[in-house]
N, C-alpha and C. Protein backbone atom coordinates (compact mmCIF):
# COMPACT_ATOMS: atom_id res chain seq x y z
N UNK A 1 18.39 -59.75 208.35
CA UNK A 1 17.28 -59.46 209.25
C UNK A 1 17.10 -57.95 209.35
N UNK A 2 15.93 -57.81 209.21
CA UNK A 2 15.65 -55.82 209.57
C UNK A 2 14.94 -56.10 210.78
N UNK A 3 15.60 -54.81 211.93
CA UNK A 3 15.08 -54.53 212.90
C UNK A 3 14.35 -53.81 212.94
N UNK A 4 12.89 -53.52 213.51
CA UNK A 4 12.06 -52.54 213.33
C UNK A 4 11.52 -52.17 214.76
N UNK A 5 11.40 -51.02 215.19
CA UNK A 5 10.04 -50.67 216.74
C UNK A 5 9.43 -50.62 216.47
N UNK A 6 8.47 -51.01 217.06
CA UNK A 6 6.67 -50.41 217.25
C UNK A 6 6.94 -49.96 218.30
N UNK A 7 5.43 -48.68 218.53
CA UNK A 7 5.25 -48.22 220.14
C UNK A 7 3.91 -48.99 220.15
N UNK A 8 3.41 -49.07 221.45
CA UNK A 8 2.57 -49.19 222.04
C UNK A 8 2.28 -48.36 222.58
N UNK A 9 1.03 -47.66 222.29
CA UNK A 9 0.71 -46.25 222.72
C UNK A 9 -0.73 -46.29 223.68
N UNK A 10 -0.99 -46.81 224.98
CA UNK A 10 -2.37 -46.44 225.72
C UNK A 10 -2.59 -45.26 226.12
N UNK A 11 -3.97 -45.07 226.29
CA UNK A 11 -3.82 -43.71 226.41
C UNK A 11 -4.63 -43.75 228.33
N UNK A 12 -5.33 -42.84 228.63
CA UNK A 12 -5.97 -42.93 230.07
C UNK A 12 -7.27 -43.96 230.24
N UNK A 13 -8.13 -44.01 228.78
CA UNK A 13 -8.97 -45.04 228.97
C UNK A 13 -8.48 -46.55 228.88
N UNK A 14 -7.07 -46.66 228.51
CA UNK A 14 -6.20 -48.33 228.26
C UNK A 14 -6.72 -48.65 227.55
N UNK A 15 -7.28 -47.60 225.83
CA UNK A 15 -6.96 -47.81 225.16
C UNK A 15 -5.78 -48.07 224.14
N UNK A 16 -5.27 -49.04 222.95
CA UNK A 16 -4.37 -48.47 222.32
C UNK A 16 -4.32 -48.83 220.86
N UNK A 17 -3.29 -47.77 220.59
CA UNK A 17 -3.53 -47.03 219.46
C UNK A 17 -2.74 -47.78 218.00
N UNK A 18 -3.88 -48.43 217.32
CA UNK A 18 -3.45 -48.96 216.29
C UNK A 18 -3.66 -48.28 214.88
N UNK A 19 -3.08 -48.71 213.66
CA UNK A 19 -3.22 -47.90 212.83
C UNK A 19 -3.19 -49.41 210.90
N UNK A 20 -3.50 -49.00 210.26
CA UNK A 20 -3.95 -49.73 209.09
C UNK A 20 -2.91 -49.46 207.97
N UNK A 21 -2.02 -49.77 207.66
CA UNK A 21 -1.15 -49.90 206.32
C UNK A 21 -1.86 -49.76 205.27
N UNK A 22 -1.55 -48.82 204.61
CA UNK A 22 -2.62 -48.07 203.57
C UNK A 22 -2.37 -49.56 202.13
N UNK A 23 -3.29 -49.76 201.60
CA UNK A 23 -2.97 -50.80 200.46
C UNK A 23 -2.30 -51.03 199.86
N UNK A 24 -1.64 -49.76 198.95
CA UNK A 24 -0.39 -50.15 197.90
C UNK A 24 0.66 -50.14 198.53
N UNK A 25 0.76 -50.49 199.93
CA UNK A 25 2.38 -50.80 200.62
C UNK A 25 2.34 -51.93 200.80
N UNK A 26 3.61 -52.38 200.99
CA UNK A 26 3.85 -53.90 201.44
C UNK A 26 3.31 -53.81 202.74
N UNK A 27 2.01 -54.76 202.75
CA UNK A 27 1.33 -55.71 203.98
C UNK A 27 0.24 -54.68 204.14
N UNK A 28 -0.29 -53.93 202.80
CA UNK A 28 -1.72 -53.31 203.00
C UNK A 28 -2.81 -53.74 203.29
N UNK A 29 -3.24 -53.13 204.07
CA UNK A 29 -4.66 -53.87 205.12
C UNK A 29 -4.53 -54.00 205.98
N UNK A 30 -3.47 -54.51 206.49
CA UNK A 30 -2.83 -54.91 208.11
C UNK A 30 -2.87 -53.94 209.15
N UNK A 31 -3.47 -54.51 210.19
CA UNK A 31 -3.37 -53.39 210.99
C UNK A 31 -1.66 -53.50 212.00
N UNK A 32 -1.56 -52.78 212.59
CA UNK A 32 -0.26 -52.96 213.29
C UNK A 32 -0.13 -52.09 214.22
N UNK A 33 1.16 -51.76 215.30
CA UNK A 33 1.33 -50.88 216.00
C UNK A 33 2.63 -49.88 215.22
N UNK A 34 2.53 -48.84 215.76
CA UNK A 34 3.33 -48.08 214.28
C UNK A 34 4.63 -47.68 214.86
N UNK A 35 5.28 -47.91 214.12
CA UNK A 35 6.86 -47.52 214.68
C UNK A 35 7.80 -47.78 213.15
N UNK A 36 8.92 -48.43 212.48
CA UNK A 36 9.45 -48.52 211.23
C UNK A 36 11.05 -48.98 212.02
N UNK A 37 11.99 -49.10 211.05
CA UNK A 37 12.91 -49.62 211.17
C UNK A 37 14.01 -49.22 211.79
N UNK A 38 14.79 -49.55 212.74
CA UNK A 38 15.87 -49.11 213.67
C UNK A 38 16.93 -48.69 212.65
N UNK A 39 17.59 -47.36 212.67
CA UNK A 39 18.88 -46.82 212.12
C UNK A 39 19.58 -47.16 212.70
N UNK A 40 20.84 -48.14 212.36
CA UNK A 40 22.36 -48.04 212.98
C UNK A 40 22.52 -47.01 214.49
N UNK A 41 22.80 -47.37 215.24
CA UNK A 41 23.23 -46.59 216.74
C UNK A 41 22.12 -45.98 217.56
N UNK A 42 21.04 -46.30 216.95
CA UNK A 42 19.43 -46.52 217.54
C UNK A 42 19.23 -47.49 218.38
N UNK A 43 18.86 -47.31 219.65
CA UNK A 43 17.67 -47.91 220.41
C UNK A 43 16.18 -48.26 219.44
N UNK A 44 15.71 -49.50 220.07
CA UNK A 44 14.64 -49.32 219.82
C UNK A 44 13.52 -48.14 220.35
N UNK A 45 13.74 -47.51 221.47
CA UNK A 45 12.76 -46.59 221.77
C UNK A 45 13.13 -45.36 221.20
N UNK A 46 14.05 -44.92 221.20
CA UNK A 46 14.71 -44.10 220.05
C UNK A 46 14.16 -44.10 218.84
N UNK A 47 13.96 -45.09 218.11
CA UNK A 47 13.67 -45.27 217.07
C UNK A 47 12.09 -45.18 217.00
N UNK A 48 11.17 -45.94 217.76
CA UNK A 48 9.63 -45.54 218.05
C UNK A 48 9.36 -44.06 218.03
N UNK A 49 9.98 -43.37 218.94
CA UNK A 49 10.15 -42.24 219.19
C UNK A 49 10.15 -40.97 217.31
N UNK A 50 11.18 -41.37 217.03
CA UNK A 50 11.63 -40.75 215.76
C UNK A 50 10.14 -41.32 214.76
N UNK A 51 10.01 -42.30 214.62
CA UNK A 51 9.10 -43.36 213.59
C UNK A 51 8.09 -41.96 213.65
N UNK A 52 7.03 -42.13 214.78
CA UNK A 52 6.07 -42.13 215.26
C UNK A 52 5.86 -39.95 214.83
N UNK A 53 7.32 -39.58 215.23
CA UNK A 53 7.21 -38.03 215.10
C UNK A 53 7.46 -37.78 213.02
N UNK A 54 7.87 -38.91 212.79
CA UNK A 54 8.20 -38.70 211.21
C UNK A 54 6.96 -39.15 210.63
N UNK A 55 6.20 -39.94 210.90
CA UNK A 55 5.27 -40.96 210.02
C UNK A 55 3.52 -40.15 210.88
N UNK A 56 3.90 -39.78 211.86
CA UNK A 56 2.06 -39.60 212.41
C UNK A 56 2.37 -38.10 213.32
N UNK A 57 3.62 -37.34 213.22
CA UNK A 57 3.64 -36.49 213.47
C UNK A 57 2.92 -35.75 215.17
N UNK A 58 3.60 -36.80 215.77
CA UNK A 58 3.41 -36.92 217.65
C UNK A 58 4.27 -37.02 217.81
N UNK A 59 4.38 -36.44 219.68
CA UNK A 59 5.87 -36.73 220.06
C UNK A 59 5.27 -38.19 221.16
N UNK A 60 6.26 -39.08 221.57
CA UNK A 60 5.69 -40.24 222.58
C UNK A 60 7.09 -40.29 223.50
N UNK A 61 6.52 -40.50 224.48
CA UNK A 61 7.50 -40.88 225.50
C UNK A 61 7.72 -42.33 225.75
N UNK A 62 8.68 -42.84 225.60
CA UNK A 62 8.85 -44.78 225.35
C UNK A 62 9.08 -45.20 226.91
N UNK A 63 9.05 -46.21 226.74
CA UNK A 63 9.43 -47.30 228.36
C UNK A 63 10.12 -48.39 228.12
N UNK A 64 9.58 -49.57 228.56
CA UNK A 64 10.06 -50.43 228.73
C UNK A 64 9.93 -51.51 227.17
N UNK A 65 10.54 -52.51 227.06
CA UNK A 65 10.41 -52.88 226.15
C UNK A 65 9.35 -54.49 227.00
N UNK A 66 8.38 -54.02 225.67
CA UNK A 66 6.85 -54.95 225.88
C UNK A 66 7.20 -56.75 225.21
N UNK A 67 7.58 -56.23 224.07
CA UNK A 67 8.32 -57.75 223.45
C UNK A 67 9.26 -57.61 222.47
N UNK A 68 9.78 -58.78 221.94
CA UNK A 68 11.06 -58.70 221.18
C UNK A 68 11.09 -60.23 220.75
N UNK A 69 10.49 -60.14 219.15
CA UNK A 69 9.97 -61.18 218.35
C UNK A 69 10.75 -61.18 217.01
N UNK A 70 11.02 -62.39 216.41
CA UNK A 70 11.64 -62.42 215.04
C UNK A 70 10.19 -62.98 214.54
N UNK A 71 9.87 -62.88 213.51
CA UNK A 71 9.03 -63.31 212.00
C UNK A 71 9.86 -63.75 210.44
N UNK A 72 9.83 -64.58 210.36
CA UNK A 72 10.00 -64.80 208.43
C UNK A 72 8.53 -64.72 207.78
N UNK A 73 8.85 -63.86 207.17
CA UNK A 73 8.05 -63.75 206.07
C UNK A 73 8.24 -64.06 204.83
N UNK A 74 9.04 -64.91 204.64
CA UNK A 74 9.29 -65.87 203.19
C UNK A 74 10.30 -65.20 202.36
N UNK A 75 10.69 -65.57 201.13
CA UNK A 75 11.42 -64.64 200.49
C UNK A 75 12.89 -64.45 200.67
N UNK A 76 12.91 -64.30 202.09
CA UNK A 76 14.54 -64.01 202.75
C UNK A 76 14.30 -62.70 203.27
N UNK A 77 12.47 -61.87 203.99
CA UNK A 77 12.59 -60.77 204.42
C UNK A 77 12.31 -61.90 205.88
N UNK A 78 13.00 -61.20 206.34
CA UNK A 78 13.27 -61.70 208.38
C UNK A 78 13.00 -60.29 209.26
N UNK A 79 12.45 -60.25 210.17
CA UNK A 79 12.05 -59.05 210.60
C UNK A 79 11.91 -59.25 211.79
N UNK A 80 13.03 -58.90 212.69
CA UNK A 80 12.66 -58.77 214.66
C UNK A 80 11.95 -57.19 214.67
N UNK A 81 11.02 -57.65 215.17
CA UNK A 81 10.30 -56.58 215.92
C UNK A 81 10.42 -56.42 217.23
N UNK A 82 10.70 -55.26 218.05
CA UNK A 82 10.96 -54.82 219.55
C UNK A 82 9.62 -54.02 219.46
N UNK A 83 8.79 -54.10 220.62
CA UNK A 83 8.00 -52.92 220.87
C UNK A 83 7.88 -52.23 222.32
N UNK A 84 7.98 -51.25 222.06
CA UNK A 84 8.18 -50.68 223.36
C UNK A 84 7.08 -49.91 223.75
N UNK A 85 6.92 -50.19 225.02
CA UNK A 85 5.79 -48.85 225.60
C UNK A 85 5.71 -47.49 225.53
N UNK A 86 4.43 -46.82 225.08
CA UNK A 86 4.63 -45.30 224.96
C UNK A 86 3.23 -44.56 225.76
N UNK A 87 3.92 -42.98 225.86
CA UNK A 87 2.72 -42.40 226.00
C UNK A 87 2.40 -41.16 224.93
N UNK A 88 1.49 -40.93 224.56
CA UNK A 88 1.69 -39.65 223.67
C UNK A 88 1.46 -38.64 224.29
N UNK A 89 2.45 -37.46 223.85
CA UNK A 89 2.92 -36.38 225.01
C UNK A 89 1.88 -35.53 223.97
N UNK A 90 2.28 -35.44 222.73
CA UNK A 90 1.56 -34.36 221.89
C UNK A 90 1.49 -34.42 220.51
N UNK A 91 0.88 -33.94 219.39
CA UNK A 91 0.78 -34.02 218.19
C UNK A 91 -0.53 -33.80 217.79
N UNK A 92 -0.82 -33.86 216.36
CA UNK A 92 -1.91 -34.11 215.71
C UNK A 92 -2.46 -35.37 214.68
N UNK A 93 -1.85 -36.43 215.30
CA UNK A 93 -1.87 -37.82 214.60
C UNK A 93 -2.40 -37.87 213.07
N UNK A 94 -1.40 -37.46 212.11
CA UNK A 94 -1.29 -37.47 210.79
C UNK A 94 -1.09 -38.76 210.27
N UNK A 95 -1.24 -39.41 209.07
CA UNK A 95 -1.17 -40.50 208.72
C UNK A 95 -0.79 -40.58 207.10
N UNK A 96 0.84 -41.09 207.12
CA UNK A 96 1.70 -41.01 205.63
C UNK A 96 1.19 -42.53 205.60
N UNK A 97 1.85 -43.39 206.18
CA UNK A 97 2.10 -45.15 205.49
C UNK A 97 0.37 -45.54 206.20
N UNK A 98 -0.41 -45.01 206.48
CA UNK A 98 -1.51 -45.71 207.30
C UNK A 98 -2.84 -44.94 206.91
N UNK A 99 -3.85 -45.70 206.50
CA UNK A 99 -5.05 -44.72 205.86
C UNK A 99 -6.08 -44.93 207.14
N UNK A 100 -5.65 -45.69 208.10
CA UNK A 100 -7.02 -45.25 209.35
C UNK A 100 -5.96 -45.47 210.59
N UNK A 101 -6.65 -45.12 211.83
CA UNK A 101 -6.16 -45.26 213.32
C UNK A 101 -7.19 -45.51 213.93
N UNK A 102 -7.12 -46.37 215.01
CA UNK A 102 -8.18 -46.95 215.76
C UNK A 102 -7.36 -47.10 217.30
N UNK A 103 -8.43 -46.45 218.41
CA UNK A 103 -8.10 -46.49 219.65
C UNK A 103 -8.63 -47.93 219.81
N UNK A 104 -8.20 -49.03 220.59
CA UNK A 104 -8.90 -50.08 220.87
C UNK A 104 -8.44 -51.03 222.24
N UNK A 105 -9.44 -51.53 223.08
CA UNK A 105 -9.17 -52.50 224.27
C UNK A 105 -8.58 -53.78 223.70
N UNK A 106 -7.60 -54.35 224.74
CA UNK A 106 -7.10 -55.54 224.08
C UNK A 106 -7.87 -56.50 223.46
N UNK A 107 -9.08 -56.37 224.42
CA UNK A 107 -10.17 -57.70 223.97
C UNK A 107 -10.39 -57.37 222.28
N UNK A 108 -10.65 -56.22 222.07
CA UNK A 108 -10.90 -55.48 220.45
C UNK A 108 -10.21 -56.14 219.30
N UNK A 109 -8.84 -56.42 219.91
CA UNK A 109 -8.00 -56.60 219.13
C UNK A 109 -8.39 -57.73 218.25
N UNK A 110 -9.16 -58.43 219.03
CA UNK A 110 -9.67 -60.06 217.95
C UNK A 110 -10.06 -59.99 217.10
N UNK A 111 -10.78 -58.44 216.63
CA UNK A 111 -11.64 -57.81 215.77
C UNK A 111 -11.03 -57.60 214.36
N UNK A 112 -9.45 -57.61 214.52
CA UNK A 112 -8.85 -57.13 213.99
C UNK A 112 -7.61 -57.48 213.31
N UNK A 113 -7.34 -57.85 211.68
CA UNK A 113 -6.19 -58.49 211.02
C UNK A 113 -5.30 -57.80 211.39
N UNK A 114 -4.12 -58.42 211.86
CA UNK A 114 -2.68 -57.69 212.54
C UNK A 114 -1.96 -58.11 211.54
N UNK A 115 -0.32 -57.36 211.02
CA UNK A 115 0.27 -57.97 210.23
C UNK A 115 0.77 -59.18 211.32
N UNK A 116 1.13 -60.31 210.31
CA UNK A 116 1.79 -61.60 210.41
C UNK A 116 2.85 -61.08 212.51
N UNK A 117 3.93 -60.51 212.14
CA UNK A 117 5.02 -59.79 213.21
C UNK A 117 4.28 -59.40 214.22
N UNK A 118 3.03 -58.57 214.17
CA UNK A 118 2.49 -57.69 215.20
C UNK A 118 1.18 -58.92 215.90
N UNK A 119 1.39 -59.47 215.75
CA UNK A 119 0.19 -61.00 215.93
C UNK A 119 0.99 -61.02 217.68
N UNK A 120 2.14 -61.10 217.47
CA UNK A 120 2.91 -61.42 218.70
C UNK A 120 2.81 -60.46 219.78
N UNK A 121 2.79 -59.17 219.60
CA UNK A 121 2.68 -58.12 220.54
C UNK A 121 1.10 -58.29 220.96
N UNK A 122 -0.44 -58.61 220.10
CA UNK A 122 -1.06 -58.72 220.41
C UNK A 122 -1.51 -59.80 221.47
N UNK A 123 -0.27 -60.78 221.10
CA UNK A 123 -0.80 -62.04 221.93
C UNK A 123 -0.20 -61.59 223.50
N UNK A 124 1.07 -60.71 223.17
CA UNK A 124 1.63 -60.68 224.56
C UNK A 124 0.88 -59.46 225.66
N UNK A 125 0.15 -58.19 224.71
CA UNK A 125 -0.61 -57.57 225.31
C UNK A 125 -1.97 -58.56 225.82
N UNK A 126 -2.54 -59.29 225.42
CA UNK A 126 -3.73 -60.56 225.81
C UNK A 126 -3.75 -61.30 226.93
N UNK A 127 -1.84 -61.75 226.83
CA UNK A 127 -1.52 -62.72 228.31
C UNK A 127 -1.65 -61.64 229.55
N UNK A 128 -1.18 -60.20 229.07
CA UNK A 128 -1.25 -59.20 230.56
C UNK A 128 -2.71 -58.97 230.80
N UNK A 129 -3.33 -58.98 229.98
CA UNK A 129 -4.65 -58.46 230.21
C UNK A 129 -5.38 -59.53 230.91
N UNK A 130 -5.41 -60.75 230.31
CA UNK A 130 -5.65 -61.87 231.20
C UNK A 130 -5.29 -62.04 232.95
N UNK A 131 -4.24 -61.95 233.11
CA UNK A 131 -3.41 -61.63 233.88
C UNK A 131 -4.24 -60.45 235.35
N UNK A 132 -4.49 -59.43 234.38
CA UNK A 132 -4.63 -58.24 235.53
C UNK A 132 -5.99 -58.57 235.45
N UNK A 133 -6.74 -58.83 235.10
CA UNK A 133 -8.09 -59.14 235.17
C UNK A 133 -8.68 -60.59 235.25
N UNK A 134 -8.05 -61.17 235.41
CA UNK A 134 -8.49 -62.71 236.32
C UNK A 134 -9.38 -63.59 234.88
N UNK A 135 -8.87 -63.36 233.74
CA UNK A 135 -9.32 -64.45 232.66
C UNK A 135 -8.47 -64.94 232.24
């Protein structure tokens, strides 16, 4: 099994911040929340944290952890995803593994192919939104 973070990044409008897996990577097209794989003696927010300053070149401040999902994706790749809450403190949102970024409301999200793993964070950001807003 590989462990991986995502952050969840809203910003003041409650938007948040998704980004597109550039094509010639494994699961190109997909949109997702961006974070990469936990190193040995890593936290997951630790690891969001690091992802996010290596891959899009921001710093984020993490929280709480939002969900914590396993996926098979066939093959024998198994993949728990943790995602944790963030805020972005600072940067200039650069993009190595991702050829677009999109600020977006949860409702948005329907708009939008998630990889297979990140389907789950969307559904669990959906139930809160439901939730705080009476749908």
């Amino acid at each position: 099994m590989i462990d991986v973070a995502a952050a969840v990044i809203e910003n003041r409008e409650g938007r948040i911040l998704i980004a597109r897996r550039k094509a010639e990577i494994s699961l190109g097209g997909y949109w997702e929340f961006p974070g990469g794989k936990i190193e040995p003696g890593e936290t997951p927010a630790q690891c969001a944290a690091r992802e996010l300053h290596e891959e899009m070149d921001v710093h984020i401040e993490t929280g709480d952890v939002l969900s914590d999902t396993v996926h098979d994706y066939g093959g024998g790749k198994v993949v728990r995803l943790i995602a944790v809450r963030a805020l972005l403190l600072g940067g200039h949102l650069r993009l190595h593994d991702h050829d677009d970024i999109r600020w977006v409301t949860v409702p948005e999200m329907a708009d939008y192919l998630f990889a297979p793993a990140d389907e789950a964070i969307v559904t669990r950001l959906a139930e809160e939104y439901c939730f705080t807003h009476g749908r």
